[in-house]
PDB file of N, CA and C in Angstrom:
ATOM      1  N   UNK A   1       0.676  22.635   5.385  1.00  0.00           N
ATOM      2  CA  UNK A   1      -0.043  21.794   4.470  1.00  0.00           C
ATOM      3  C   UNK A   1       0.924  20.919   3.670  1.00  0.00           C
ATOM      4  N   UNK A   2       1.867  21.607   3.461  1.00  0.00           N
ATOM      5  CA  UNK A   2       2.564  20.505   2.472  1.00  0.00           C
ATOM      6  C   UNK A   2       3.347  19.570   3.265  1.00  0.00           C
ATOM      7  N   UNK A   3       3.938  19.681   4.649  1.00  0.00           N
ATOM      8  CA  UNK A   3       4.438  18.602   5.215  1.00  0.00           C
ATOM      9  C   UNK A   3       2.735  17.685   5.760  1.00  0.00           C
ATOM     10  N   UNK A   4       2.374  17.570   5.207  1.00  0.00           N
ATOM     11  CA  UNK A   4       0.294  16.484   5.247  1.00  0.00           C
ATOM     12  C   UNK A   4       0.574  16.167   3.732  1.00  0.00           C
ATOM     13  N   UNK A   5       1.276  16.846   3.196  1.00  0.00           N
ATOM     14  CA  UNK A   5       0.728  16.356   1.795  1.00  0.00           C
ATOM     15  C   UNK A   5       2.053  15.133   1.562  1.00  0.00           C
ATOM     16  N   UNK A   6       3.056  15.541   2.193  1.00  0.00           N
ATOM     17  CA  UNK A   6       4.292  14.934   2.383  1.00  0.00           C
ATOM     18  C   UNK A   6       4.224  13.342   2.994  1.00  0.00           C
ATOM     19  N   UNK A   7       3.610  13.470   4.230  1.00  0.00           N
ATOM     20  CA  UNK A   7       3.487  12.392   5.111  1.00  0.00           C
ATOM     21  C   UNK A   7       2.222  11.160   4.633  1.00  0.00           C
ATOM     22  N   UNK A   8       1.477  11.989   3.868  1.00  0.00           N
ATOM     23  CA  UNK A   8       0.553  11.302   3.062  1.00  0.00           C
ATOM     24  C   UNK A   8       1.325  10.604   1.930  1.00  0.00           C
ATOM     25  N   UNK A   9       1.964  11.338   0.847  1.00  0.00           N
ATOM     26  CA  UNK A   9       2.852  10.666   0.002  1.00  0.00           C
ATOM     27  C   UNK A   9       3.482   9.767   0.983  1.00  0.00           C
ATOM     28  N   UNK A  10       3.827   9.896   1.868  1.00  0.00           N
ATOM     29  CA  UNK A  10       4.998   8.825   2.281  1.00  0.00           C
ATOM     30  C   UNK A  10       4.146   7.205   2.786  1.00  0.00           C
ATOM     31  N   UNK A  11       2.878   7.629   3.057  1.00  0.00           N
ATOM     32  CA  UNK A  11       2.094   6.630   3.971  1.00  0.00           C
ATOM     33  C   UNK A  11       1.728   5.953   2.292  1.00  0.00           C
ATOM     34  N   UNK A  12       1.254   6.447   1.339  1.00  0.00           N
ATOM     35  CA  UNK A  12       1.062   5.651   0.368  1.00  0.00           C
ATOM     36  C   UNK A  12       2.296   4.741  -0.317  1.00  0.00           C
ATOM     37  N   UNK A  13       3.365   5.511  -0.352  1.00  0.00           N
ATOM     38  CA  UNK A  13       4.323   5.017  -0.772  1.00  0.00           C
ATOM     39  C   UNK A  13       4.596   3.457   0.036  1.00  0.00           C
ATOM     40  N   UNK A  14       4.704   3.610   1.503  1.00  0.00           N
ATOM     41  CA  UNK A  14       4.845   2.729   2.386  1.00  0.00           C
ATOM     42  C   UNK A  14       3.947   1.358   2.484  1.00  0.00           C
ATOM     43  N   UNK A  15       2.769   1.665   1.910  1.00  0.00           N
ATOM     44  CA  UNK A  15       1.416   1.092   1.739  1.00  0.00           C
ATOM     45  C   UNK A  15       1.519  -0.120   0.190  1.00  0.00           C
ATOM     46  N   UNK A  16       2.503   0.792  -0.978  1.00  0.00           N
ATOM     47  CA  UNK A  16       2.667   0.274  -2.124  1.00  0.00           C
ATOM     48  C   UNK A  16       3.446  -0.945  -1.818  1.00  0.00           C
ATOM     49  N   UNK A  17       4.573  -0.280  -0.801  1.00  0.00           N
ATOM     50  CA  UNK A  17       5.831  -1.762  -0.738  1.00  0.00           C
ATOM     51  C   UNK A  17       5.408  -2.525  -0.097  1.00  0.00           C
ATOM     52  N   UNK A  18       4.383  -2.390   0.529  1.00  0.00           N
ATOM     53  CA  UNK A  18       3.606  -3.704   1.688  1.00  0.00           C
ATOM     54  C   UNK A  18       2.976  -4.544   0.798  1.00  0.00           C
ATOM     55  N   UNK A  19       2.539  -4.070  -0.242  1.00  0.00           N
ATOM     56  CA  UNK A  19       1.375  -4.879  -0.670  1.00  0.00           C
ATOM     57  C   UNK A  19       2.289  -5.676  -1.950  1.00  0.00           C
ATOM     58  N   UNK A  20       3.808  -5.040  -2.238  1.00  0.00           N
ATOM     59  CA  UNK A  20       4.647  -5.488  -3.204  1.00  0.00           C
ATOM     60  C   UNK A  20       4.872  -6.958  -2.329  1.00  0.00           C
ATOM     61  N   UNK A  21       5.544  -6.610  -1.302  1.00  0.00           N
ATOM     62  CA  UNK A  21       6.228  -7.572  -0.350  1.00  0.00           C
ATOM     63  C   UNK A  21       5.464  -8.657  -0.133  1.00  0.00           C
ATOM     64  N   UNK A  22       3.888  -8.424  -0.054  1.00  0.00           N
ATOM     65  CA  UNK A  22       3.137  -9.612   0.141  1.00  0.00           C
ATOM     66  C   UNK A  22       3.049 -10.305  -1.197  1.00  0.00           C
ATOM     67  N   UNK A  23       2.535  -9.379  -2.205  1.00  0.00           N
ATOM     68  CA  UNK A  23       2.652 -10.006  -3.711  1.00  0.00           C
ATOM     69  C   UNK A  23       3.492 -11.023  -4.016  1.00  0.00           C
ATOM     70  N   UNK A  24       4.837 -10.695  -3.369  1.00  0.00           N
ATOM     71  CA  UNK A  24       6.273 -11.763  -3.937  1.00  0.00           C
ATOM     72  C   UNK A  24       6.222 -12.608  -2.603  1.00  0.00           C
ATOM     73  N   UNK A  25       5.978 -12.546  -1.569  1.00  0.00           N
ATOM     74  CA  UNK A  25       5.502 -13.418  -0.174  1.00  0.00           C
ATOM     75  C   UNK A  25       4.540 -14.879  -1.287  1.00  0.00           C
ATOM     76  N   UNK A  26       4.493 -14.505  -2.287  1.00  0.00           N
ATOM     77  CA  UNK A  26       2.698 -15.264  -2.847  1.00  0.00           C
ATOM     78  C   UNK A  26       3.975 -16.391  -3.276  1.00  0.00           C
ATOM     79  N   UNK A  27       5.238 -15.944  -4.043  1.00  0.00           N
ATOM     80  CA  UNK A  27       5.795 -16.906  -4.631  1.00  0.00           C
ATOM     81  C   UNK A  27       6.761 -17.444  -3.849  1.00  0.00           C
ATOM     82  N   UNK A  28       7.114 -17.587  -3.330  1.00  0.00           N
ATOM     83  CA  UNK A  28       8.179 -18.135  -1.789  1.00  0.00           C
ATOM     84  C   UNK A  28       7.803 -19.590  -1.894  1.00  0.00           C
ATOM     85  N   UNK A  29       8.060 -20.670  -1.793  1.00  0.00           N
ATOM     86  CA  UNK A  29       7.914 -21.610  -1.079  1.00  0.00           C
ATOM     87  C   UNK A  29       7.528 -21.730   0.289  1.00  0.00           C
ATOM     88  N   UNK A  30       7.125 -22.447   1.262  1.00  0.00           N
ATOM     89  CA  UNK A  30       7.136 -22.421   2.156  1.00  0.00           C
ATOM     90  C   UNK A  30       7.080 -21.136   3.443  1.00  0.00           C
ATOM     91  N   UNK A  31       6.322 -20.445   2.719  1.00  0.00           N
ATOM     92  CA  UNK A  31       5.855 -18.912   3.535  1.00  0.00           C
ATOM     93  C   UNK A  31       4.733 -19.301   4.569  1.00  0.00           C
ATOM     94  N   UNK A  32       4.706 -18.841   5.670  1.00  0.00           N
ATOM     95  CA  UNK A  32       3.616 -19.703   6.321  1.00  0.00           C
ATOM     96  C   UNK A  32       1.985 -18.659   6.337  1.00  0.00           C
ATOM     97  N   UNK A  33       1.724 -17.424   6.160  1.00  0.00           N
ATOM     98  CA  UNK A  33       0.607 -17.777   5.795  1.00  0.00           C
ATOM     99  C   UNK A  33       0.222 -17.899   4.449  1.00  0.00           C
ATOM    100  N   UNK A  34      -1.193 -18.320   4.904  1.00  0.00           N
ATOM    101  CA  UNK A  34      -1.982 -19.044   3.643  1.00  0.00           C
ATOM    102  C   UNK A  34      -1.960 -18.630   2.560  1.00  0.00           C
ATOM    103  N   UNK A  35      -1.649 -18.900   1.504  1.00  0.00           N
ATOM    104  CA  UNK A  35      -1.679 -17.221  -0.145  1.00  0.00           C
ATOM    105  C   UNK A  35      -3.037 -16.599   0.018  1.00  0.00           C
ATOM    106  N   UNK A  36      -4.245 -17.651   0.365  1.00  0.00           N
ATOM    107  CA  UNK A  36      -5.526 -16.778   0.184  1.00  0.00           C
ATOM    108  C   UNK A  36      -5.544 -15.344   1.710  1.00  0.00           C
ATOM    109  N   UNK A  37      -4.759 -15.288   2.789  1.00  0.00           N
ATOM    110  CA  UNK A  37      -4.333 -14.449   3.324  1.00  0.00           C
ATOM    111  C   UNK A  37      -3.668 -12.874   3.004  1.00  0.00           C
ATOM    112  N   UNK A  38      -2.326 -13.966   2.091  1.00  0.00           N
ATOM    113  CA  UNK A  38      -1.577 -12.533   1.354  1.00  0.00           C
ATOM    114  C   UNK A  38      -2.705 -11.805   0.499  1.00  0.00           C
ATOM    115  N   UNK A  39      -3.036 -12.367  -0.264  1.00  0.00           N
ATOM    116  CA  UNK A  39      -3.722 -12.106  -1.411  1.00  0.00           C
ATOM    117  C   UNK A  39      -4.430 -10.953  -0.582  1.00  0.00           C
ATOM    118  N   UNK A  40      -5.520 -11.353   0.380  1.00  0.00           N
ATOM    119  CA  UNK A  40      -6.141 -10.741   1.032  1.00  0.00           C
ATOM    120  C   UNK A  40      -5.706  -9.134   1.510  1.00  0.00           C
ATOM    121  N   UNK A  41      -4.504  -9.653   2.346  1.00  0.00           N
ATOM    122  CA  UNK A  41      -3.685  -8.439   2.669  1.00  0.00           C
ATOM    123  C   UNK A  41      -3.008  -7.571   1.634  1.00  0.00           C
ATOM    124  N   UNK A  42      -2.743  -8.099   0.382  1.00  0.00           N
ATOM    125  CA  UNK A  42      -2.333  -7.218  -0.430  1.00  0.00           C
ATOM    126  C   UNK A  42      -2.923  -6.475  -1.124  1.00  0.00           C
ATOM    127  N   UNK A  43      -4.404  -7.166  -1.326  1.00  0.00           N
ATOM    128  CA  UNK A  43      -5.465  -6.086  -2.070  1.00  0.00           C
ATOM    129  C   UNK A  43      -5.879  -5.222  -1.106  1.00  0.00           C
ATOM    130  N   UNK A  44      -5.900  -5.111   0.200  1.00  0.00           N
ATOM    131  CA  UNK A  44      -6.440  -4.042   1.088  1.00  0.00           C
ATOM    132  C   UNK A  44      -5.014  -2.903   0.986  1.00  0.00           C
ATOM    133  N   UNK A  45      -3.864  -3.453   1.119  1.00  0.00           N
ATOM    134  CA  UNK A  45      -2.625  -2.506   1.202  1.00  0.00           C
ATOM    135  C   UNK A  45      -2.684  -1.728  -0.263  1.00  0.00           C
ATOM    136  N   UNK A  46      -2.780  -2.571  -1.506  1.00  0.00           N
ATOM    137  CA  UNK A  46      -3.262  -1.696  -2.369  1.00  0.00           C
ATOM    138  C   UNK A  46      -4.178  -0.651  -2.443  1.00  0.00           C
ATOM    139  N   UNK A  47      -5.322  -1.384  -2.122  1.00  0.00           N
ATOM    140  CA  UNK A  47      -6.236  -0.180  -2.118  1.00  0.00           C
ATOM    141  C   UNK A  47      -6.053   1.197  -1.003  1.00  0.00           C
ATOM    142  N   UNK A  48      -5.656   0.355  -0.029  1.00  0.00           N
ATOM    143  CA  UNK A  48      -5.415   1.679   1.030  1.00  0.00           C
ATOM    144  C   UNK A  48      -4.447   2.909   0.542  1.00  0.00           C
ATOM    145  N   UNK A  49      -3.146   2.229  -0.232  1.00  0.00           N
ATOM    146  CA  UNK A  49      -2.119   2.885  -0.904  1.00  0.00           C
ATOM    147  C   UNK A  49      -3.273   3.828  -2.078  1.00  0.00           C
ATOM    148  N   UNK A  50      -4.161   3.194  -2.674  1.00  0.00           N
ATOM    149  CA  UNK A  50      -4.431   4.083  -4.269  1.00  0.00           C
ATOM    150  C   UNK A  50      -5.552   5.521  -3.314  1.00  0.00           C
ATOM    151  N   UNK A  51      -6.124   4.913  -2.331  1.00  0.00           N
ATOM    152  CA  UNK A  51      -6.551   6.207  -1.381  1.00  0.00           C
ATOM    153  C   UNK A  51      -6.626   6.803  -1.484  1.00  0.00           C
ATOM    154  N   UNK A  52      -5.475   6.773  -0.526  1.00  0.00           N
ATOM    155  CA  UNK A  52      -4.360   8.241   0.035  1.00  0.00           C
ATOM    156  C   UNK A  52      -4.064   8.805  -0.990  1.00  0.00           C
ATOM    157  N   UNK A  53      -2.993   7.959  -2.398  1.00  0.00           N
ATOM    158  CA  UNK A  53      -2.553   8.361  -2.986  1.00  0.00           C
ATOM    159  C   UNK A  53      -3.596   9.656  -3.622  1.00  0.00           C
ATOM    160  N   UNK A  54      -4.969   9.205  -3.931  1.00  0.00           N
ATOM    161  CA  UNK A  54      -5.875   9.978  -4.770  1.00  0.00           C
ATOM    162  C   UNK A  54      -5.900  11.468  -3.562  1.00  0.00           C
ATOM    163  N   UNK A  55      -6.244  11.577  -2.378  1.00  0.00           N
ATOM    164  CA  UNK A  55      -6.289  12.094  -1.081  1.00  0.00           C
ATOM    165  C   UNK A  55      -5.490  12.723  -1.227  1.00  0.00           C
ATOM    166  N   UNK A  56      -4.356  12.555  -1.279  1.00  0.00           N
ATOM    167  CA  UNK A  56      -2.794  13.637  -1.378  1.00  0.00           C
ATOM    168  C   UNK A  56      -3.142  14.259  -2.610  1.00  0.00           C
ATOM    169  N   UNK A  57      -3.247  13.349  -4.162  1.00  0.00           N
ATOM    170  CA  UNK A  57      -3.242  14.485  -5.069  1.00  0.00           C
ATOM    171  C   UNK A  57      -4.437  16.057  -5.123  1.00  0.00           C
ATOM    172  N   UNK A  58      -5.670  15.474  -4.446  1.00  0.00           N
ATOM    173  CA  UNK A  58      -6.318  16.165  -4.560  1.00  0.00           C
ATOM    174  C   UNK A  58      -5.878  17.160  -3.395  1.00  0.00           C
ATOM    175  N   UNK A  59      -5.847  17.031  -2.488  1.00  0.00           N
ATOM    176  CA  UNK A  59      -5.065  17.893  -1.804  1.00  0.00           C
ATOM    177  C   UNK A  59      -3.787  19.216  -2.476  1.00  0.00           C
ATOM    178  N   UNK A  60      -2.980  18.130  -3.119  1.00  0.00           N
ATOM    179  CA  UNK A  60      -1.996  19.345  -3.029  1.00  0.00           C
ATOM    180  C   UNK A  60      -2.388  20.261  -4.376  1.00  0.00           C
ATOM    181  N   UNK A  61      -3.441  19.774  -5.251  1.00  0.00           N
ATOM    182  CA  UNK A  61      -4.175  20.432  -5.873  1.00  0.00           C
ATOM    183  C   UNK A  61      -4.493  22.260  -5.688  1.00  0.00           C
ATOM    184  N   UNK A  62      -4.784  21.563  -4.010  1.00  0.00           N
ATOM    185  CA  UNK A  62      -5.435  23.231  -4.027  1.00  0.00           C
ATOM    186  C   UNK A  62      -4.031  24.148  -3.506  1.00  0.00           C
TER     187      UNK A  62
END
């Protein structure tokens, strides 16, 4: 159980820097996709990240 609770932390963690990376992707110049894209992609990577994250805590709860 705790290497699930592990790999979960890690998938959220992984999930946070995606959605960082697109966030600062927003201020770039000349990034080629669209911001209304990032934007897009970064609120799903967020949310997917706050998830899990909730998923793992309750998990290692028990």
């Amino acid at each position: 159980m705790k290497s699930l609770i592990s790999v979960l932390f890690l998938l959220s963690i992984s999930l946070f820097v995606g959605a960082i990376w697109n966030a600062l992707a927003l201020k770039r110049p000349g990034f080629y996709p669209p911001k209304q894209i990032l934007k897009k992609r970064a609120a799903a990577l967020a949310g997917g990240g706050i998830i899990i994250l909730l998923v793992t805590i309750v998990l290692s709860s028990f």
